[in-house]
Protein backbone atom coordinates (compact mmCIF):
# COMPACT_ATOMS: atom_id res chain seq x y z
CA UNK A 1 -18.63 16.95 11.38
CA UNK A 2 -19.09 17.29 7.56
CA UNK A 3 -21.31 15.54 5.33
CA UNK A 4 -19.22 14.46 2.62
CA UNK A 5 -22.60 13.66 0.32
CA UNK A 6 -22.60 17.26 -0.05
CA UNK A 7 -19.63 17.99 -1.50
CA UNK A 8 -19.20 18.26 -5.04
CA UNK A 9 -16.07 16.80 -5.45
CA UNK A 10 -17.61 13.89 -3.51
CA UNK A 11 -20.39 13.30 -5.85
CA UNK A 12 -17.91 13.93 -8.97
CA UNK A 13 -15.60 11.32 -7.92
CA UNK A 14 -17.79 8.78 -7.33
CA UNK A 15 -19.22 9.00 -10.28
CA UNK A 16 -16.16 9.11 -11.92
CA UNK A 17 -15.31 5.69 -9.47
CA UNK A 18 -18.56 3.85 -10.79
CA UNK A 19 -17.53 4.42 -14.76
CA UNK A 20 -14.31 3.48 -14.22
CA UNK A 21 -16.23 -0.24 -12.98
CA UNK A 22 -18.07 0.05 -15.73
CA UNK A 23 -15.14 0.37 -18.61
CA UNK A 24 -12.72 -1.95 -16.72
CA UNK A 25 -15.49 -4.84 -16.96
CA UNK A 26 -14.38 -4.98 -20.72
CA UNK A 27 -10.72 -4.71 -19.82
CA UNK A 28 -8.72 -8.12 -20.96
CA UNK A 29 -9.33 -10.99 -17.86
CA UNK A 30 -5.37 -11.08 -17.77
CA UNK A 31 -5.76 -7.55 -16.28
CA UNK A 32 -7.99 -8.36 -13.29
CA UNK A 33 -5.07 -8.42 -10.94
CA UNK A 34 -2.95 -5.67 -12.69
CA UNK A 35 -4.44 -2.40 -14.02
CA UNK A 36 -8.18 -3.05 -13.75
CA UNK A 37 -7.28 -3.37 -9.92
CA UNK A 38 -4.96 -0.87 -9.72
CA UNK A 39 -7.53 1.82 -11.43
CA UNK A 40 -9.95 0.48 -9.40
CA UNK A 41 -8.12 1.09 -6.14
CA UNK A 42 -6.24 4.79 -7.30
CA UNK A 43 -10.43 6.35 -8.62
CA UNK A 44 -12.25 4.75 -5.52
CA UNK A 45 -9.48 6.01 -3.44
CA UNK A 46 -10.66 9.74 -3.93
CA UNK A 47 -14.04 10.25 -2.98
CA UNK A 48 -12.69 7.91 0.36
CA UNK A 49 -10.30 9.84 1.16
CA UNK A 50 -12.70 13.06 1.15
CA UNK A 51 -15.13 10.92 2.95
CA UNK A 52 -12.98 9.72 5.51
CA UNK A 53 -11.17 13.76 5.96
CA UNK A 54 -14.64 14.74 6.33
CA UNK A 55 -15.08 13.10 10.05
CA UNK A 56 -11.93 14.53 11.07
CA UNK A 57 -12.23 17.49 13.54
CA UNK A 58 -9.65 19.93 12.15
CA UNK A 59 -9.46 21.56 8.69
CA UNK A 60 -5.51 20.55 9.03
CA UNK A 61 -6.73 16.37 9.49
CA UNK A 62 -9.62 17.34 6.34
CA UNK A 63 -7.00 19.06 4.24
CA UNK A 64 -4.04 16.15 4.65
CA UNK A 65 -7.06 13.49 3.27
CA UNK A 66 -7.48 16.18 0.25
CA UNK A 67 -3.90 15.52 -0.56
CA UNK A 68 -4.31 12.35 -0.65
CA UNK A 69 -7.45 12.13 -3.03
CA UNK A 70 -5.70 14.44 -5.36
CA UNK A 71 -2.54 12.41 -5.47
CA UNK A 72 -5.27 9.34 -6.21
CA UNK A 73 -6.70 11.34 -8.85
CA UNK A 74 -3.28 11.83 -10.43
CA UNK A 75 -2.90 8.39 -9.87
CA UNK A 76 -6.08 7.84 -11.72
CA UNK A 77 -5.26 9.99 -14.28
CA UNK A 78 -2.20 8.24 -15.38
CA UNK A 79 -3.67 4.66 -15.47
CA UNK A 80 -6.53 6.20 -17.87
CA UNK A 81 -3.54 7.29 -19.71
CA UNK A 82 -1.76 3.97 -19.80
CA UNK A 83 -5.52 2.21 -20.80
CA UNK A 84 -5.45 4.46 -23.53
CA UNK A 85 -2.07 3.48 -25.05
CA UNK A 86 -3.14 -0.14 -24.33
CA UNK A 87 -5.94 0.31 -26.81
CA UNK A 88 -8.34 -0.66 -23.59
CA UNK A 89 -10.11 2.36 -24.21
CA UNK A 90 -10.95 4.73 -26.96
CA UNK A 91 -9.19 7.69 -27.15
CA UNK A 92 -13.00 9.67 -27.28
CA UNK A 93 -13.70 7.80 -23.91
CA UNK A 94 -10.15 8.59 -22.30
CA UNK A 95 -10.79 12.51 -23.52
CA UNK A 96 -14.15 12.60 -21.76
CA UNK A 97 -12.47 10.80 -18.40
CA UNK A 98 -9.58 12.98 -18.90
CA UNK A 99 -11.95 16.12 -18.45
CA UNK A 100 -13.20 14.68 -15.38
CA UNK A 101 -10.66 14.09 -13.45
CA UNK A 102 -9.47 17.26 -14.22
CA UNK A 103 -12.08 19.19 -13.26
CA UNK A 104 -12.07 16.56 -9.80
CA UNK A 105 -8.50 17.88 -9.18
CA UNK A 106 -9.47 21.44 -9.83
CA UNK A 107 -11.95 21.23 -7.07
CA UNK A 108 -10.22 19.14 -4.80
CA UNK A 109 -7.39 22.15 -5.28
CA UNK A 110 -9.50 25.35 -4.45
CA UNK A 111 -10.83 23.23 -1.49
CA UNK A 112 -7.29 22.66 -0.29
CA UNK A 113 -6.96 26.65 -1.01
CA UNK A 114 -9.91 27.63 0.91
CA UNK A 115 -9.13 25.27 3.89
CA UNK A 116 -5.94 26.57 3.97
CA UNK A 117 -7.11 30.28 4.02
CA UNK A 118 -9.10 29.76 6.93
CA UNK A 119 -6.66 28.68 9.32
């Protein structure tokens, strides 16, 4: 079984998960149940997903739960978008979350590569 502490992606996205907390706390209240939830839900989703492929017992099972963190991180991605053209965030803040994510799905990708090279 893997320790998904020890992946970098794992560390990256929850980080990414905890300032995403942090910038929706300033979000409008009329938001709570729309995109502060749903931003919520899509950035915690990641580093779950990788947490949760990481006690599978196949690289296959590990490598379907990557898919779905990267399709969370797109997921993410767009809603940082979308709080940007809401004026919710600043556009310096949604470049340096932008970058993030990113470099999240980068990794999450080449992990998906090297999985898949394996088998």
């Amino acid at each position: 079984m893997r320790d998904f502490k020890k992946y970098d992606i794992w560390q990256l996205s929850h980080s990414l998960t905890l300032e995403i907390y942090k910038i929706t706390h300033n979000f409008p209240k009329e938001e709570l149940h729309g995109i502060i939830s749903q931003i919520r839900r899509a950035s915690s989703a990641v580093p779950t997903n990788i947490s949760e492929g990481c006690g599978r017992n196949s690289d296959k099972e590990f490598n379907q739960f990557l898919n779905i963190a990267l399709g969370s991180a797109n997921e993410t991605e767009y809603l940082l978008i979308l709080s940007k053209d809401l004026n919710y965030i600043t556009e310096e803040k949604f470049e340096i979350l932008k970058i993030n994510i990113n470099h999240i799905k980068s990794k999450i990708y080449n992990l998906k590569q090297a999985l898949s090279s394996k088998s």
